[in-house]
N, C-alpha and C. Protein backbone atom coordinates (compact mmCIF):
# COMPACT_ATOMS: atom_id res chain seq x y z
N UNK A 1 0.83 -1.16 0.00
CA UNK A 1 0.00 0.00 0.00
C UNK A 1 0.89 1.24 0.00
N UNK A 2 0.77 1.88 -0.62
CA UNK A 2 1.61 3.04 -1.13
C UNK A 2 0.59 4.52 -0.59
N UNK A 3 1.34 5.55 0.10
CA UNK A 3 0.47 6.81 0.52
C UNK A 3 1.71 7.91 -0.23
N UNK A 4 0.23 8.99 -1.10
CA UNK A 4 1.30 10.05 -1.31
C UNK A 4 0.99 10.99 -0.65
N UNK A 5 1.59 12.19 0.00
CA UNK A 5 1.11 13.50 0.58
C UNK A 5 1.46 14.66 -0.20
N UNK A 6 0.70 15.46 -0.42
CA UNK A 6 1.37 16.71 -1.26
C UNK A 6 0.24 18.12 -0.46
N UNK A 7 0.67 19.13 -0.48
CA UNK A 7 0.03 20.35 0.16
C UNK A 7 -0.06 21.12 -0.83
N UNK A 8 -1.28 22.12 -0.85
CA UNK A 8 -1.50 23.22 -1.77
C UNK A 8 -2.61 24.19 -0.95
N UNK A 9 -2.59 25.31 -1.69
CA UNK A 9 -3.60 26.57 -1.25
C UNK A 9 -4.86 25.46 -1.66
N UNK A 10 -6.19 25.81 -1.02
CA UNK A 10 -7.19 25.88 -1.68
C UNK A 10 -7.49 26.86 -3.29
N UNK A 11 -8.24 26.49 -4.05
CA UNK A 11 -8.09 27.65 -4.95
C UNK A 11 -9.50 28.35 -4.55
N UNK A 12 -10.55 27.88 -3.76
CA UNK A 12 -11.68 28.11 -3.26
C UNK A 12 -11.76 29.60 -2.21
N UNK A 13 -11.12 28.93 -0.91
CA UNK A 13 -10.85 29.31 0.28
C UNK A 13 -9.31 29.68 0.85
N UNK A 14 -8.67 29.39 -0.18
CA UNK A 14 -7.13 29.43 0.33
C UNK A 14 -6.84 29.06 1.85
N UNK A 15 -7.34 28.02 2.11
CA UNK A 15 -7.13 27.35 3.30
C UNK A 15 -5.72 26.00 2.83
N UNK A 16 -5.32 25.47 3.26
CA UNK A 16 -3.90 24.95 3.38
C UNK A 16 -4.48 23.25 3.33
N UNK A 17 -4.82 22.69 2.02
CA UNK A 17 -5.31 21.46 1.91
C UNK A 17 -4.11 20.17 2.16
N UNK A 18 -4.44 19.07 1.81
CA UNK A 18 -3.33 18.30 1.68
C UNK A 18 -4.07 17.11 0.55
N UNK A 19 -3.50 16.28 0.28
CA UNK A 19 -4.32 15.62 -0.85
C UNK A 19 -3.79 14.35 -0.69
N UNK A 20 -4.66 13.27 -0.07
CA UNK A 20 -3.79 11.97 0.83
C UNK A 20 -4.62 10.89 -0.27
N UNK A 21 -3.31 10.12 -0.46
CA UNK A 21 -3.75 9.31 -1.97
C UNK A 21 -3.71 7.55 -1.00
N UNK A 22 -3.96 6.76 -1.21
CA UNK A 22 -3.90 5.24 -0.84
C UNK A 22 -4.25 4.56 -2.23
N UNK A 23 -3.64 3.82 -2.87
CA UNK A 23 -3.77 3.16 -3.42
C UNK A 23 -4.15 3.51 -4.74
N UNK A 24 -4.04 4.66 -5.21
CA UNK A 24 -4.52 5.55 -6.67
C UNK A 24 -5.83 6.05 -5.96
N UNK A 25 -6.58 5.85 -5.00
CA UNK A 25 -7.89 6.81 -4.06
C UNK A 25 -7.64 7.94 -3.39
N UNK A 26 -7.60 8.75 -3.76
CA UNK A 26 -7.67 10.06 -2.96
C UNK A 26 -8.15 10.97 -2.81
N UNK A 27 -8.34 11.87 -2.39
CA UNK A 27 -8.95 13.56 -1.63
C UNK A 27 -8.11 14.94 -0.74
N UNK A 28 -8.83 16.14 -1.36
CA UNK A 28 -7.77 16.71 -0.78
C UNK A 28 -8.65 17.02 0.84
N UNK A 29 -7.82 17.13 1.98
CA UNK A 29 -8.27 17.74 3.06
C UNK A 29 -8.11 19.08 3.32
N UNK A 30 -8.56 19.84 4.15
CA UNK A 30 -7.84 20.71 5.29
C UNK A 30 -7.52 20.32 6.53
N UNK A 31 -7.37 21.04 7.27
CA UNK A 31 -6.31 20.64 8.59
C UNK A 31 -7.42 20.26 9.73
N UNK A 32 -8.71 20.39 9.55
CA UNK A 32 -9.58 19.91 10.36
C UNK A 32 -10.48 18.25 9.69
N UNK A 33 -9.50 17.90 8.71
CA UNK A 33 -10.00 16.96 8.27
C UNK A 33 -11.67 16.63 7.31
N UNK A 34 -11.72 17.84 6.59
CA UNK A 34 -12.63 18.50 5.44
C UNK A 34 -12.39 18.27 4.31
N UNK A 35 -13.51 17.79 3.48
CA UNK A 35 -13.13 17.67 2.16
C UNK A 35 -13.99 18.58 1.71
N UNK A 36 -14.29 19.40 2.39
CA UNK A 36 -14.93 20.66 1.55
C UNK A 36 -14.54 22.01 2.09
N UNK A 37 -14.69 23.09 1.63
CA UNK A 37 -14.57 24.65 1.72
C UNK A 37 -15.91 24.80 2.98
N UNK A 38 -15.22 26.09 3.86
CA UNK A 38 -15.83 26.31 5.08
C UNK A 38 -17.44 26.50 4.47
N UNK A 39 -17.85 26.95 3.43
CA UNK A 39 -19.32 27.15 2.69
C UNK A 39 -19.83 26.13 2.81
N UNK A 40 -19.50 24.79 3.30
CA UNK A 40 -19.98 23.52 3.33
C UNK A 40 -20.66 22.79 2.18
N UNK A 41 -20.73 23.84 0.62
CA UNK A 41 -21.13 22.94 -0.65
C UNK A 41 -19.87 23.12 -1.72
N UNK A 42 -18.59 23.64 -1.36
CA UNK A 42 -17.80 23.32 -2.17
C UNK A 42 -16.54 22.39 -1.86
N UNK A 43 -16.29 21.61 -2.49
CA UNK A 43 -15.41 21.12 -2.44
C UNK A 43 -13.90 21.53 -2.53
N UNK A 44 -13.04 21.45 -1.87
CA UNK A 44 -12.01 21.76 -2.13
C UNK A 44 -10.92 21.66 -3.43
N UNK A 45 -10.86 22.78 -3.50
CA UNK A 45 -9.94 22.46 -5.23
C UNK A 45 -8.29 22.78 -4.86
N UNK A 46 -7.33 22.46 -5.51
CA UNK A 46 -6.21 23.06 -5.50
C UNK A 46 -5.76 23.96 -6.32
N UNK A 47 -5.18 25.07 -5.95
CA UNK A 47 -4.30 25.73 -7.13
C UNK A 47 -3.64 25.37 -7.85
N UNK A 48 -3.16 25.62 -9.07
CA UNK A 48 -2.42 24.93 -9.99
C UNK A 48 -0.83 25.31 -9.34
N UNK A 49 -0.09 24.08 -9.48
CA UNK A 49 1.01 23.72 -8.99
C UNK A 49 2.03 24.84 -9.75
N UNK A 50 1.30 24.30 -11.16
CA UNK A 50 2.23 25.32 -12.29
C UNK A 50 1.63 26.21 -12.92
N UNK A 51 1.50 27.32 -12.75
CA UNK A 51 0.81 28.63 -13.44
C UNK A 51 0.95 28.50 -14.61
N UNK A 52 1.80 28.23 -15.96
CA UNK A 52 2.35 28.16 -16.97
C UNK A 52 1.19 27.31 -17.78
N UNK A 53 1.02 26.18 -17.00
CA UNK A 53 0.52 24.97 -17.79
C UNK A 53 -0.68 24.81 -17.21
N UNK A 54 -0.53 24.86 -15.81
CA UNK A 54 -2.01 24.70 -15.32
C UNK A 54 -1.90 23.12 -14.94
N UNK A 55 -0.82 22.71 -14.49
CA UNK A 55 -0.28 21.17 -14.56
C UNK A 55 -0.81 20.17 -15.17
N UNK A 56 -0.92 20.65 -16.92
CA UNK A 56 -1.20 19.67 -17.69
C UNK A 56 -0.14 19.13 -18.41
N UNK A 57 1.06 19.74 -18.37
CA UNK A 57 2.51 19.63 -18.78
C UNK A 57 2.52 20.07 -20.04
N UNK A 58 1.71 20.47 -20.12
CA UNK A 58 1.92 21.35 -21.97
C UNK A 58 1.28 22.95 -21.93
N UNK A 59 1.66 23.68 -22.81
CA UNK A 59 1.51 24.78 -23.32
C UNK A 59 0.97 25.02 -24.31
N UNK A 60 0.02 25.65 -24.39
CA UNK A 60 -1.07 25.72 -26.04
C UNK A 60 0.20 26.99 -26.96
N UNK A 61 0.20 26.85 -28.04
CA UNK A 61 0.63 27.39 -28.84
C UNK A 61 -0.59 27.97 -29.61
N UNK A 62 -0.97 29.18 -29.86
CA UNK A 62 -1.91 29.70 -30.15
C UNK A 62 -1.71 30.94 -31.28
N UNK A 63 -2.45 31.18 -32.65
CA UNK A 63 -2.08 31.66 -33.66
C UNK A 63 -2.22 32.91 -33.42
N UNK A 64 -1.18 34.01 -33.81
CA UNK A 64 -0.92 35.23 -33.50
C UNK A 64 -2.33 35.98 -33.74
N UNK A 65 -2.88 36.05 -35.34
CA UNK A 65 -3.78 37.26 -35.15
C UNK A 65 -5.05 36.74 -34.77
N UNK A 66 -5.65 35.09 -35.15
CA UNK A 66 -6.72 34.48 -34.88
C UNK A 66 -7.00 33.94 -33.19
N UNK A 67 -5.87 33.57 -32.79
CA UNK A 67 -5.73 33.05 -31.02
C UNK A 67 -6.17 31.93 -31.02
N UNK A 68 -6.44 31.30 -32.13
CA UNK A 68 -6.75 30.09 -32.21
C UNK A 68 -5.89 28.76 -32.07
N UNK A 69 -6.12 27.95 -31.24
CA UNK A 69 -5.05 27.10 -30.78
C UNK A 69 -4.56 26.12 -32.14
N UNK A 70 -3.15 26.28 -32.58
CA UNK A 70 -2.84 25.35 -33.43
C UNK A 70 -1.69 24.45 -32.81
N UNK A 71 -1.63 24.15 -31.68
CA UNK A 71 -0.32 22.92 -31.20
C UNK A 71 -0.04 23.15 -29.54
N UNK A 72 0.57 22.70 -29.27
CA UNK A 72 0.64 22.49 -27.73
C UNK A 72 2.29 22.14 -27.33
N UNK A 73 3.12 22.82 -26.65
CA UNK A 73 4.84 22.73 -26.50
C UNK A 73 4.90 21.96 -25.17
N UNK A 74 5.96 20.67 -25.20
CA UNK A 74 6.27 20.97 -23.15
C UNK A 74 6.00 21.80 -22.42
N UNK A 75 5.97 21.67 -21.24
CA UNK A 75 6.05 23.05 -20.63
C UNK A 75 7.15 22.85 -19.88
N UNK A 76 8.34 23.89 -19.83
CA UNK A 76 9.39 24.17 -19.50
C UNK A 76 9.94 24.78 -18.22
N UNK A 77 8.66 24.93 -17.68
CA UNK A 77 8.75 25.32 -15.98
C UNK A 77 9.77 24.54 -15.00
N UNK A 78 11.19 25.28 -14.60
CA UNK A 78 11.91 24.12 -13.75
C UNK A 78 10.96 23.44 -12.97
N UNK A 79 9.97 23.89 -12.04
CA UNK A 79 9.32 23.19 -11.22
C UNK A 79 8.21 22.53 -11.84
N UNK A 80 7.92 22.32 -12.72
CA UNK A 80 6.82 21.60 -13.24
C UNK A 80 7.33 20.07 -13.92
N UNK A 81 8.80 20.88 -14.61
CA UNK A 81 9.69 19.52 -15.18
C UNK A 81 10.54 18.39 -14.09
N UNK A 82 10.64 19.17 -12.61
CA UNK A 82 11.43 18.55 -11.99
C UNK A 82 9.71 17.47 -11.17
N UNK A 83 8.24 18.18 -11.46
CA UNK A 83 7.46 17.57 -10.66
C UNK A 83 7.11 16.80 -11.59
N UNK A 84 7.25 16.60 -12.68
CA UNK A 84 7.09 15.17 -14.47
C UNK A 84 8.13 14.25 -13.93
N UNK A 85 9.09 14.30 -13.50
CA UNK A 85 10.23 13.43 -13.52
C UNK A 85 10.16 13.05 -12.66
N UNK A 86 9.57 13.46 -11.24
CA UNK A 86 9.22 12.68 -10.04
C UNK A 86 7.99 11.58 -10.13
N UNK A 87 7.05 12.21 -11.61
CA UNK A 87 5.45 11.49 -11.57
C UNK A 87 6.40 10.02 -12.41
N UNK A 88 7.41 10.55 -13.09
CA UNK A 88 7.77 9.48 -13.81
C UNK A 88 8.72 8.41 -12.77
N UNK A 89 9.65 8.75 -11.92
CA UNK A 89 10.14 7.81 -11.42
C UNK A 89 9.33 7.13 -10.41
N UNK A 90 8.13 7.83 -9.95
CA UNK A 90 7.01 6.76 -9.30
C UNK A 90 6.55 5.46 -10.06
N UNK A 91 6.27 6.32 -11.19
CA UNK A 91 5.58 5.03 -12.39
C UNK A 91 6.54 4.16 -12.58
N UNK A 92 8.03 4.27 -12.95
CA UNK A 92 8.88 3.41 -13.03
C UNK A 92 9.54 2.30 -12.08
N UNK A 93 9.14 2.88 -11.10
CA UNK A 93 9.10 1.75 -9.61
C UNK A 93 8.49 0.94 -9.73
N UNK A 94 6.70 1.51 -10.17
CA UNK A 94 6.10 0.62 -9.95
C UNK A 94 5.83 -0.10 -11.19
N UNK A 95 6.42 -0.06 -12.19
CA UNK A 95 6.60 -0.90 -13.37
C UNK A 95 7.57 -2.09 -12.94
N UNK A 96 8.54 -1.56 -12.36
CA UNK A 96 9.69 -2.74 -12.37
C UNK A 96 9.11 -3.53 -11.15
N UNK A 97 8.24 -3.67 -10.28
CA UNK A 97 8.70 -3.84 -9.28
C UNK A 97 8.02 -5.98 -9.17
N UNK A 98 8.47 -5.97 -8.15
CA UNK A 98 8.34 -7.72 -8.46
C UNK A 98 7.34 -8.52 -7.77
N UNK A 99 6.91 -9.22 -8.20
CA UNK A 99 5.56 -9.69 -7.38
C UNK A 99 5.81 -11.57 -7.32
N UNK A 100 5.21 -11.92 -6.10
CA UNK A 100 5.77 -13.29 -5.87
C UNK A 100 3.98 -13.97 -6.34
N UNK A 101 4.12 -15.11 -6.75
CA UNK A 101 3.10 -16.14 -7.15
C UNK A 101 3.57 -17.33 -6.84
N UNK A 102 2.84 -18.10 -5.45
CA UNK A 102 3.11 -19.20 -5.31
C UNK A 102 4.45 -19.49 -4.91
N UNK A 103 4.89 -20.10 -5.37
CA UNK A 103 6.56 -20.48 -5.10
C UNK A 103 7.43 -20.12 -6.32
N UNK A 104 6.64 -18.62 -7.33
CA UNK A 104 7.69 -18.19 -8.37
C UNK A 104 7.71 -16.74 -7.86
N UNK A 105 8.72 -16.06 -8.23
CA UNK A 105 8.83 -14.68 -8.61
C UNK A 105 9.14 -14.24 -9.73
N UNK A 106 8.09 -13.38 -10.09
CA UNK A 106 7.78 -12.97 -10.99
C UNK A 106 8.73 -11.13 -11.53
N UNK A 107 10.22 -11.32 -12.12
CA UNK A 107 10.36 -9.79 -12.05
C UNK A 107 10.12 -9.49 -13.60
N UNK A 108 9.99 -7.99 -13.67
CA UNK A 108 9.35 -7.61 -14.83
C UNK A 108 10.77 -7.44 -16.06
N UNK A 109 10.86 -7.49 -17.50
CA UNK A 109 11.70 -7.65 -18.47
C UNK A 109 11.58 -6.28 -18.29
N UNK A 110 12.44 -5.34 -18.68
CA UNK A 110 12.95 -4.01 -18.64
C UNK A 110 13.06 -3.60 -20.15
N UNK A 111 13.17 -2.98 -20.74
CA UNK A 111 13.69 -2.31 -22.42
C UNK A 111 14.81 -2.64 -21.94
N UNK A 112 15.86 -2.88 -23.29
CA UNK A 112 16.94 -2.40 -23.52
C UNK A 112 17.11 -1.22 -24.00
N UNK A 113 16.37 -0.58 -24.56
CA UNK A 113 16.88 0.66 -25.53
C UNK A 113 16.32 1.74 -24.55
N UNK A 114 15.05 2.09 -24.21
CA UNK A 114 14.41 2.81 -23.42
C UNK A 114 14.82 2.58 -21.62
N UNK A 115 15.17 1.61 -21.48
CA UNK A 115 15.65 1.30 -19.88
C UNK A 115 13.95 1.28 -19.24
N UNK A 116 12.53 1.76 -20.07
CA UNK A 116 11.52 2.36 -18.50
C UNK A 116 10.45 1.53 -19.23
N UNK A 117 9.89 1.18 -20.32
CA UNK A 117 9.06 0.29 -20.74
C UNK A 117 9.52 -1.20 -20.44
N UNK A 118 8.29 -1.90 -20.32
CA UNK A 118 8.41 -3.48 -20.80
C UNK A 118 8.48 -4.40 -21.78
N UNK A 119 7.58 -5.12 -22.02
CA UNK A 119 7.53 -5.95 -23.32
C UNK A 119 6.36 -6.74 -23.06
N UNK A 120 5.64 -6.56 -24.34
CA UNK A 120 4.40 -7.28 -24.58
C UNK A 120 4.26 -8.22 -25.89
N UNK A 121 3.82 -9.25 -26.04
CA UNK A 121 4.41 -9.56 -27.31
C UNK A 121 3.46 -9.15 -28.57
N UNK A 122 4.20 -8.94 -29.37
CA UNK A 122 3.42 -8.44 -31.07
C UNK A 122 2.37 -9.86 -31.29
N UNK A 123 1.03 -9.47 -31.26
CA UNK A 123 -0.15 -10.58 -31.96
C UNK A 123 0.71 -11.03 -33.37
N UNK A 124 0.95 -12.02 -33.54
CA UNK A 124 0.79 -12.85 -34.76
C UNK A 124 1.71 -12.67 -35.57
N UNK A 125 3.18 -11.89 -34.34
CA UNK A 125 4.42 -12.02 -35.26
C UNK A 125 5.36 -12.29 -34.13
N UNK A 126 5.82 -13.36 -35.25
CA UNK A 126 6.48 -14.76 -34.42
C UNK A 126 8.20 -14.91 -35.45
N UNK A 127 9.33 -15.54 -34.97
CA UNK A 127 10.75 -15.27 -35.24
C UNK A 127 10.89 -16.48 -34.98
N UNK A 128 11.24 -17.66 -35.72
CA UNK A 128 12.09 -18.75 -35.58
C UNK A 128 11.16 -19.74 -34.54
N UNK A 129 9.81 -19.39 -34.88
CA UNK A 129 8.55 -20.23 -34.03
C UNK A 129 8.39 -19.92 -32.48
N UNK A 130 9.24 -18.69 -32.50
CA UNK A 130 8.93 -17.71 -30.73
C UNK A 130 8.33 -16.29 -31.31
N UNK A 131 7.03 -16.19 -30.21
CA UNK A 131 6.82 -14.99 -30.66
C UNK A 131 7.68 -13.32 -30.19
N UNK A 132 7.71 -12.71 -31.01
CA UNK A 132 8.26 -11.24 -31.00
C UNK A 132 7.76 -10.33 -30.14
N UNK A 133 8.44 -9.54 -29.08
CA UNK A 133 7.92 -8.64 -27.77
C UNK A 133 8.54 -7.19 -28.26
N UNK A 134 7.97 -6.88 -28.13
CA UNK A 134 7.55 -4.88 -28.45
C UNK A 134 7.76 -4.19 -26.87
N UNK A 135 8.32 -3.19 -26.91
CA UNK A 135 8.59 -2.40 -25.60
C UNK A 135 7.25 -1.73 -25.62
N UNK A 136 6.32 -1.74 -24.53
CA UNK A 136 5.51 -0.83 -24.19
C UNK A 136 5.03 0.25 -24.02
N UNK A 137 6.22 0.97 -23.83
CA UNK A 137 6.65 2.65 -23.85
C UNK A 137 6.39 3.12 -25.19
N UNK A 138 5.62 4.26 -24.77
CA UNK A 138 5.05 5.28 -25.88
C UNK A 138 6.60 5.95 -26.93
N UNK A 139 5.97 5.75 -27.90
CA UNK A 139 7.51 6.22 -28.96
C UNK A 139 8.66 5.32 -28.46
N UNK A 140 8.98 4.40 -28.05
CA UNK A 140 9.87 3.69 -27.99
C UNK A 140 10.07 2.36 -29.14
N UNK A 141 8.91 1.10 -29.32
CA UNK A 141 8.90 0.57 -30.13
C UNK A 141 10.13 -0.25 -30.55
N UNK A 142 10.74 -0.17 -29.50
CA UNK A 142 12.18 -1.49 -29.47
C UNK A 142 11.57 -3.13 -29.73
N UNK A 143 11.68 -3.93 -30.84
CA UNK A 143 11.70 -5.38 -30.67
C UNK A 143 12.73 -5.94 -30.24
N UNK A 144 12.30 -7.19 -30.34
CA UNK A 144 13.44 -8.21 -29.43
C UNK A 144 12.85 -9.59 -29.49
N UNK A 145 13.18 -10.92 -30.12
CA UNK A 145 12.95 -11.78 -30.21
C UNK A 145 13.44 -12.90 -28.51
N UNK A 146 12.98 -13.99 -28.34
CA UNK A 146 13.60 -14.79 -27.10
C UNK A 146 15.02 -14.82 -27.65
N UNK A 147 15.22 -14.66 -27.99
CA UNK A 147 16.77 -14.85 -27.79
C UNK A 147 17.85 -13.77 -27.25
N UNK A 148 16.96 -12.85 -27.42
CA UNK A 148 17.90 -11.66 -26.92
C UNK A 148 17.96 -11.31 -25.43
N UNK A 149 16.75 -11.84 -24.47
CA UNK A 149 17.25 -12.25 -23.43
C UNK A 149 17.93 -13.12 -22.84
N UNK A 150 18.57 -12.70 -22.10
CA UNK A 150 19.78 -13.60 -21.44
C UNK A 150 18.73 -13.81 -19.96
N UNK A 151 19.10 -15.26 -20.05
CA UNK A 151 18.32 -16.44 -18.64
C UNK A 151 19.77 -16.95 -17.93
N UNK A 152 19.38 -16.95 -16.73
CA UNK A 152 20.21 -17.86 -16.03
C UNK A 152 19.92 -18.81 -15.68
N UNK A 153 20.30 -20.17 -14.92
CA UNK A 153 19.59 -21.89 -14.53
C UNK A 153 18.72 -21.42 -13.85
N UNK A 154 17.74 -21.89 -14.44
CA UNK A 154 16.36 -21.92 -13.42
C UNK A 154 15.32 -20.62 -13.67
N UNK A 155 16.02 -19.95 -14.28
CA UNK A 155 15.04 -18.91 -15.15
C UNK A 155 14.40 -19.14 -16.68
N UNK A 156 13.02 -18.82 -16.41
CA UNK A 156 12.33 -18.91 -17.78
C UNK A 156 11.84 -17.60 -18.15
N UNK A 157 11.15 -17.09 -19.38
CA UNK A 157 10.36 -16.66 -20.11
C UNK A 157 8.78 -16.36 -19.70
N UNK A 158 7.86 -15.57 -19.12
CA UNK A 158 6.36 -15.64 -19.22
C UNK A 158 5.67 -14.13 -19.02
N UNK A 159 5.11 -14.44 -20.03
CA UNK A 159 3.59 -13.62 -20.00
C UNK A 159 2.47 -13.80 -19.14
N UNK A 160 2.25 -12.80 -18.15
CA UNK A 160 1.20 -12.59 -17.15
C UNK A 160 -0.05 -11.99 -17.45
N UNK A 161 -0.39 -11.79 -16.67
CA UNK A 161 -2.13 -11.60 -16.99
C UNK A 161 -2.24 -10.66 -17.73
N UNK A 162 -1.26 -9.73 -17.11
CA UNK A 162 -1.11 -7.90 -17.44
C UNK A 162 -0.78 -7.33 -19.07
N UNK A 163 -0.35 -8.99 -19.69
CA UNK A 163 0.35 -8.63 -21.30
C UNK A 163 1.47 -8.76 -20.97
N UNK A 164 2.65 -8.40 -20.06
CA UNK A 164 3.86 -8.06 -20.24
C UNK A 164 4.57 -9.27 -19.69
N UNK A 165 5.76 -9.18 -20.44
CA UNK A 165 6.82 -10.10 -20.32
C UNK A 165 7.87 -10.01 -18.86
N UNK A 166 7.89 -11.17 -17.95
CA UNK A 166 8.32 -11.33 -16.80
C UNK A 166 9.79 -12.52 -17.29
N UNK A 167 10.63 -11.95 -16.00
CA UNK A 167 11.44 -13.26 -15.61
C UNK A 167 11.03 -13.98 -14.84
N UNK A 168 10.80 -15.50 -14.68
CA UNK A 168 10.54 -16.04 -13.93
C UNK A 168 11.42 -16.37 -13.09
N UNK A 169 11.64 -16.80 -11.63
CA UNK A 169 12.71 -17.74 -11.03
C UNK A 169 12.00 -17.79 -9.75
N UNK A 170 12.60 -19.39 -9.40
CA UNK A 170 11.73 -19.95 -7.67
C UNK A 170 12.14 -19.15 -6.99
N UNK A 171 10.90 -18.64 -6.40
CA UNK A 171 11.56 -18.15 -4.92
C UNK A 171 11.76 -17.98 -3.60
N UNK A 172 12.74 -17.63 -3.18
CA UNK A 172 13.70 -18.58 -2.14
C UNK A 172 13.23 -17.50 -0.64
N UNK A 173 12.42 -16.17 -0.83
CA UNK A 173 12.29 -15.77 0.34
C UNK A 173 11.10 -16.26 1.31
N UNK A 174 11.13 -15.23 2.17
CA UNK A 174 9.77 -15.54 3.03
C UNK A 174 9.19 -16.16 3.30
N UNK A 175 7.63 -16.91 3.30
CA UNK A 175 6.79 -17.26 2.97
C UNK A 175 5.71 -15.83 3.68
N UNK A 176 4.94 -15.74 2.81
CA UNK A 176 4.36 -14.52 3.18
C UNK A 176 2.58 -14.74 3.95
């Protein structure tokens, strides 16, 4: 079970919320343990983290004499880019991270090229009668046939419920 904490103004009441997550479930509070504004029918909102973007991580690009939106840039805010790279090394934890079944453990295949995606395998394209695994990661698109992983004794190859490609190997901790 994983808890995140983060603090912000209200954008309502500017009262001093906090926003307590369990498990991807969350809400923001105040300090008397409120999920709403002292008016008792609004809910508490937060201010935007990043003024720039409005923490959507992009920037509308908008046409000089019409103002009409034609494209959307990063947004380049040190603090908005350093708070993307924190959302990203959360996600990447919990991509890699390893889960036991029974008397196997299950750790997850990593990219080679990208290091942060997995591998799922391509429907109905198959290499030397093994099928072909695709990195998961958006714009990445690295293949890789079984052979290009390297196994050690007692390690196999498998696909889990999730689509993605695992190492298998017995394992030797706990019993939980």
């Amino acid at each position: 079970m994983s808890t995140t904490t983060e603090t912000r103004a209200c954008l309502h009441c500017a009262c001093t919320i906090e926003y307590t997550e369990a498990d991807g479930q969350g809400a923001w509070y105040d300090a008397s343990n409120q999920a709403g504004c002292p008016d008792g029918e609004t809910l508490h909102a937060p201010a935007p983290f990043c003024s720039w973007c409005d923490d959507t991580g992009l920037i509308e690009i908008r046409h000089e004499s019409t103002d009409g939106l034609i494209g959307h840039r990063p947004c380049d805010n040190p603090a908005c880019v350093a708070r993307s790279e924190e959302r990203a090394a959360r996600a990447a934890e919990r991509h890699t991270g390893e889960m036991v079944i029974g008397d196997e453990e299950f750790g997850p295949q990593v990219c080679a090229e990208c290091g942060f995606g997995g591998y799922t395998p391509v429907p109905g394209l198959f290499s030397h009668g093994q099928p072909v695994y695709v990195c998961t990661a958006r714009g990445c698109g690295y293949k890789a046939g079984r052979g290009a992983f390297t196994l050690e004794d007692g390690e196999r190859l498998a696909v889990h419920d999730d689509g993605r490609l695992y190492v298998v190997r017995p394992y030797d901790g706990p019993p939980f």
